[in-house]
N, C-alpha and C. Protein backbone atom coordinates (compact mmCIF):
# COMPACT_ATOMS: atom_id res chain seq x y z
N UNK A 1 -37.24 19.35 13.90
CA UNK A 1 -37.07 18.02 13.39
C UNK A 1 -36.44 17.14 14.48
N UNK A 2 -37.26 15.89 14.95
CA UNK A 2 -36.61 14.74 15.71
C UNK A 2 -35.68 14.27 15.61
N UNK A 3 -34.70 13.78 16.04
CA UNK A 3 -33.27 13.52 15.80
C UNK A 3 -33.23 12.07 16.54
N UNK A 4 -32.60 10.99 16.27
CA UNK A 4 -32.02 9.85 16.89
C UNK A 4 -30.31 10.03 16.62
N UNK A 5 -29.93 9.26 18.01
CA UNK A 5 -28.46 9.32 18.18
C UNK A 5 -28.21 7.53 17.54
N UNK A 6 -27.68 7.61 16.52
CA UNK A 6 -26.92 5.89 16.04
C UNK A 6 -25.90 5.80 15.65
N UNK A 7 -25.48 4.17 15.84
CA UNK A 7 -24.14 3.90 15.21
C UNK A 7 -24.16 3.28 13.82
N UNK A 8 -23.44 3.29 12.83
CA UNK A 8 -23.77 2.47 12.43
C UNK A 8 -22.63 1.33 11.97
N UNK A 9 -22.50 0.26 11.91
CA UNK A 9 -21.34 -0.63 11.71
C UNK A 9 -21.43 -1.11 10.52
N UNK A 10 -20.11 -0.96 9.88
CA UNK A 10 -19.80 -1.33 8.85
C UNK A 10 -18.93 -2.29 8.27
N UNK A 11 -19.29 -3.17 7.17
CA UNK A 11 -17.87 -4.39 7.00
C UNK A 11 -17.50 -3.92 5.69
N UNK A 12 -16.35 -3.97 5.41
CA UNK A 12 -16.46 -3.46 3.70
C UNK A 12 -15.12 -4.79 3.89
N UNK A 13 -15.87 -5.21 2.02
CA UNK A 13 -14.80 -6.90 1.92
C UNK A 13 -14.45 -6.41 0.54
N UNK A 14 -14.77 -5.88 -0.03
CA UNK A 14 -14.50 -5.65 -1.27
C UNK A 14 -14.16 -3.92 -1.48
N UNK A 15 -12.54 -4.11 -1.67
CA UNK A 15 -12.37 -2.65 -1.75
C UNK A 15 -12.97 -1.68 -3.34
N UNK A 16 -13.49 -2.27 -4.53
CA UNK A 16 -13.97 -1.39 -5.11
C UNK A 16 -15.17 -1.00 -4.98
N UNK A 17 -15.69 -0.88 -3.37
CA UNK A 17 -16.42 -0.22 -3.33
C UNK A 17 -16.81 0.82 -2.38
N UNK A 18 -15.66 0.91 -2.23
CA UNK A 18 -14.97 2.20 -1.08
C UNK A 18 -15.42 3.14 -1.32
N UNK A 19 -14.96 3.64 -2.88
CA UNK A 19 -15.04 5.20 -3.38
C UNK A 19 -16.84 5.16 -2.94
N UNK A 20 -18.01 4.90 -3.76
CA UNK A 20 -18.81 4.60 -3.39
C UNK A 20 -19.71 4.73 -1.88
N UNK A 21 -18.84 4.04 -1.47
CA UNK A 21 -19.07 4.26 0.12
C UNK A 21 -18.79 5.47 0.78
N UNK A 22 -18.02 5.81 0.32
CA UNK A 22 -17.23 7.19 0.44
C UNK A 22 -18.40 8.15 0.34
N UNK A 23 -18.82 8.61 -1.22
CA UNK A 23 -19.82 8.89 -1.54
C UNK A 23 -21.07 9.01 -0.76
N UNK A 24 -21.38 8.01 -0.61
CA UNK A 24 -22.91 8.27 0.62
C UNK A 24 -22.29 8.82 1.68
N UNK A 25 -21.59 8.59 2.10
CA UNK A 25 -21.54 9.08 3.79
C UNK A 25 -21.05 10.66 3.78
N UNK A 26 -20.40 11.15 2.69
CA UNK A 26 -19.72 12.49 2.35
C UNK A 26 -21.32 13.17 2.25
N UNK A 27 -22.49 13.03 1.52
CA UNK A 27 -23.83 13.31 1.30
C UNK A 27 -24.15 13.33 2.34
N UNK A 28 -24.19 12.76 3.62
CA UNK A 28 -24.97 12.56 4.86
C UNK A 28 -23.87 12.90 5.60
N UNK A 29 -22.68 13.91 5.22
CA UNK A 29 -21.63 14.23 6.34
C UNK A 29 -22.68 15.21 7.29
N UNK A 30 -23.29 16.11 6.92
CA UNK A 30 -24.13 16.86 7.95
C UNK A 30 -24.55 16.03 9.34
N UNK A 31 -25.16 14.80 8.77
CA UNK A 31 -25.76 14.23 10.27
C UNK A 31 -24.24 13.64 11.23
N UNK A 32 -23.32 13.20 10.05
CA UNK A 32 -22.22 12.05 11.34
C UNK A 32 -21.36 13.11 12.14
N UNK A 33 -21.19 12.62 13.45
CA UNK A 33 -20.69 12.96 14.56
C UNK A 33 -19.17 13.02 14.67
N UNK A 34 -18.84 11.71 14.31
CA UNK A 34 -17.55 11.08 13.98
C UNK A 34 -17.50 9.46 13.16
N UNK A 35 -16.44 9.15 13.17
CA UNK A 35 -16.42 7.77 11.85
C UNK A 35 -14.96 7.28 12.41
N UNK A 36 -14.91 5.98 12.41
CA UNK A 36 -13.99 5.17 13.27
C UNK A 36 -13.71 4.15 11.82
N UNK A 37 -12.20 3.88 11.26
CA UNK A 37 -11.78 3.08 10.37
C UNK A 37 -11.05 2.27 10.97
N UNK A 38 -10.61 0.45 10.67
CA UNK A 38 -9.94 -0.20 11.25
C UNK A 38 -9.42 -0.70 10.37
N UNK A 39 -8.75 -1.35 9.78
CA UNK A 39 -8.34 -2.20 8.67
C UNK A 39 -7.70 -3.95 9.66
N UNK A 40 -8.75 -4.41 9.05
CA UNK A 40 -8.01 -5.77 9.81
C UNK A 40 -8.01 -6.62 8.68
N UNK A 41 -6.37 -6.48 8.36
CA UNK A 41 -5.60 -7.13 6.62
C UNK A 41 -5.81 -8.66 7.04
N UNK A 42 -5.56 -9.27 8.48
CA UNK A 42 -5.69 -10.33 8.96
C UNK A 42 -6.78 -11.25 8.20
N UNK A 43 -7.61 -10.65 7.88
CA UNK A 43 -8.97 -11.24 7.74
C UNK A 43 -9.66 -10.65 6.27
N UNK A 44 -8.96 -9.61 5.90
CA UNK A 44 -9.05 -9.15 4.71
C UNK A 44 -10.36 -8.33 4.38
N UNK A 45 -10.59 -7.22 5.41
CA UNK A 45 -12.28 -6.78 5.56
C UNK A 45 -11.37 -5.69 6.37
N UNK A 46 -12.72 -4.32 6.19
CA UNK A 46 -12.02 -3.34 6.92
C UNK A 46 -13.47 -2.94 7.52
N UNK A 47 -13.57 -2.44 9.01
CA UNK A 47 -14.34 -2.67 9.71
C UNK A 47 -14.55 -0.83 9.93
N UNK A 48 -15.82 -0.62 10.14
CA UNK A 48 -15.82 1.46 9.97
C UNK A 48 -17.32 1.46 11.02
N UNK A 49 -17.14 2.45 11.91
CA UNK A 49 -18.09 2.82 12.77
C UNK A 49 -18.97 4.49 12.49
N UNK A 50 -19.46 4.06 12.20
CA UNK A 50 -20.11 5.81 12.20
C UNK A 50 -21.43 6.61 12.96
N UNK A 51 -21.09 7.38 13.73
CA UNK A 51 -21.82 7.89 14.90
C UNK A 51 -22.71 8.65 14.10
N UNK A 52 -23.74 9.06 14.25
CA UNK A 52 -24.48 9.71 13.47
C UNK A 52 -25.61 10.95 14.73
N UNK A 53 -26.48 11.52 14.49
CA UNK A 53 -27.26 12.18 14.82
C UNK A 53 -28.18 13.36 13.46
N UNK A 54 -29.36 12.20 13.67
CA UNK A 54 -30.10 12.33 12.32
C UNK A 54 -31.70 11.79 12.62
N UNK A 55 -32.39 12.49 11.69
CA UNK A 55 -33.47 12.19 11.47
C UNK A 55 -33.47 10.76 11.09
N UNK A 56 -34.80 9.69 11.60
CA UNK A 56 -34.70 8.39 11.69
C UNK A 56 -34.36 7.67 10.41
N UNK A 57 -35.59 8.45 9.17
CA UNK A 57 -34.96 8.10 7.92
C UNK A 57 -34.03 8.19 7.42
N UNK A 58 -33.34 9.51 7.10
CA UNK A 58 -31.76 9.59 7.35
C UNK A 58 -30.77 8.90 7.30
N UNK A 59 -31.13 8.43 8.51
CA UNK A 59 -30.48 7.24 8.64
C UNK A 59 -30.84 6.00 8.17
N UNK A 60 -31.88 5.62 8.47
CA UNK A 60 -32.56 4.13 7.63
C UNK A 60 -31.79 4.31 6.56
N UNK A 61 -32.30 5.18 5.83
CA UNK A 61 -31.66 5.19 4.34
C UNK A 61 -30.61 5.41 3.59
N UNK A 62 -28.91 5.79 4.74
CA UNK A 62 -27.76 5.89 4.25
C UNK A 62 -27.47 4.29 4.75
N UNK A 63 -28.30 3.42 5.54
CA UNK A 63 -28.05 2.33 5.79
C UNK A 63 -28.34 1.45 4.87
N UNK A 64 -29.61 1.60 4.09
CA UNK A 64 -29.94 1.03 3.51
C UNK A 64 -29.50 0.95 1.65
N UNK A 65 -28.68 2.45 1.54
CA UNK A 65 -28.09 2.32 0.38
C UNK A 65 -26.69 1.99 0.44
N UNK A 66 -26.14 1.83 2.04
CA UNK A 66 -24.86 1.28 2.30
C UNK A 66 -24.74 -0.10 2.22
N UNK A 67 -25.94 -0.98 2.63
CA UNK A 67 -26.19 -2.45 2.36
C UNK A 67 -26.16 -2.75 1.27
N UNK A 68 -26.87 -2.08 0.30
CA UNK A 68 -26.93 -2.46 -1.52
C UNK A 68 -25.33 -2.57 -1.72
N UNK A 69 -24.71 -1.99 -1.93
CA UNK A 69 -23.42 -1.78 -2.08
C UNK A 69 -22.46 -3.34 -2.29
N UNK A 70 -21.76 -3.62 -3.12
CA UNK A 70 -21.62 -5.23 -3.14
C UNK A 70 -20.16 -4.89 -2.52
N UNK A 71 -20.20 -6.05 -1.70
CA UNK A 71 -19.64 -6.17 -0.42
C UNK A 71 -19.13 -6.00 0.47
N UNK A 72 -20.60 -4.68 0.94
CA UNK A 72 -20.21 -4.17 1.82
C UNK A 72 -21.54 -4.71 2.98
N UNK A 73 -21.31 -4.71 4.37
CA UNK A 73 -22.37 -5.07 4.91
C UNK A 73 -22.66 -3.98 6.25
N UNK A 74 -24.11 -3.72 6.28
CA UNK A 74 -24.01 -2.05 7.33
C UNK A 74 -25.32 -2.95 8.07
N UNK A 75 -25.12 -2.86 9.50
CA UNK A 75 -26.35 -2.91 10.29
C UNK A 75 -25.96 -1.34 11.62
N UNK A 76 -27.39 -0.81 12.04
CA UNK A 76 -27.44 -0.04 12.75
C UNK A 76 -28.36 -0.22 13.95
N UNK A 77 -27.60 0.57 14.78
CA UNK A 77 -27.70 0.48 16.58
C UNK A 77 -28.25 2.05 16.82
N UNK A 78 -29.70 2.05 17.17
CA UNK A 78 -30.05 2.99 17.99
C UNK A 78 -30.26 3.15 19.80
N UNK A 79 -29.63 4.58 19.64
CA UNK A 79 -29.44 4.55 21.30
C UNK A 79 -30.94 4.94 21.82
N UNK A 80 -31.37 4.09 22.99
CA UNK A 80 -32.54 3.98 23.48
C UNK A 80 -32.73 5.68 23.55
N UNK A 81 -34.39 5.70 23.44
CA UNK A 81 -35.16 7.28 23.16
C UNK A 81 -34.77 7.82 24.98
N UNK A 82 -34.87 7.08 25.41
CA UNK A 82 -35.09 7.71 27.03
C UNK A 82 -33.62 7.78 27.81
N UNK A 83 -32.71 7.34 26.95
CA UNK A 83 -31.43 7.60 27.67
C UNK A 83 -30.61 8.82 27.11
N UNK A 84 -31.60 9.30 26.14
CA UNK A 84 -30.97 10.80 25.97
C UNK A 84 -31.74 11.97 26.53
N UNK A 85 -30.73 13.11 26.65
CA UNK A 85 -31.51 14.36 27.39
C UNK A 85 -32.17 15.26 26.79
């Protein structure tokens, strides 16, 4: 099975929907690498990075049920095919 290396960035503005969030990514713990939390109270949004290594859908689709999620907002960064070994 093909694998892509991604990040994916996360905004979460609304904390009841953490647990939730929680949830998907605990389901897709197999593919993530590591997961980066920030809390910036400043601005009232907590900002989460998650490294992944996964099949393309995989990923599309913990992204795409991370976007549904009310208010939370996920876009993802794939690392170019030819800069891995």
């Amino acid at each position: 099975m093909e694998t892509r290396v991604a990040v994916l960035a996360i905004i979460v503005r609304e904390e009841e929907s953490v647990s939730a969030l929680n949830e998907l990514l605990h389901q897709y713990g197999k593919y993530i690498i590591g997961r980066m939390g920030v809390p910036y109270r400043a601005r009232g949004v907590n900002v989460i990075s998650v490294a992944m290594d996964a099949p393309a859908d995989a990923i599309s689709a913990l992204s795409g049920k991370i976007g549904r999620l009310s208010g939370i907002t996920a876009k993802t960064v794939y690392a170019p095919e030819d800069a891995l070994q």
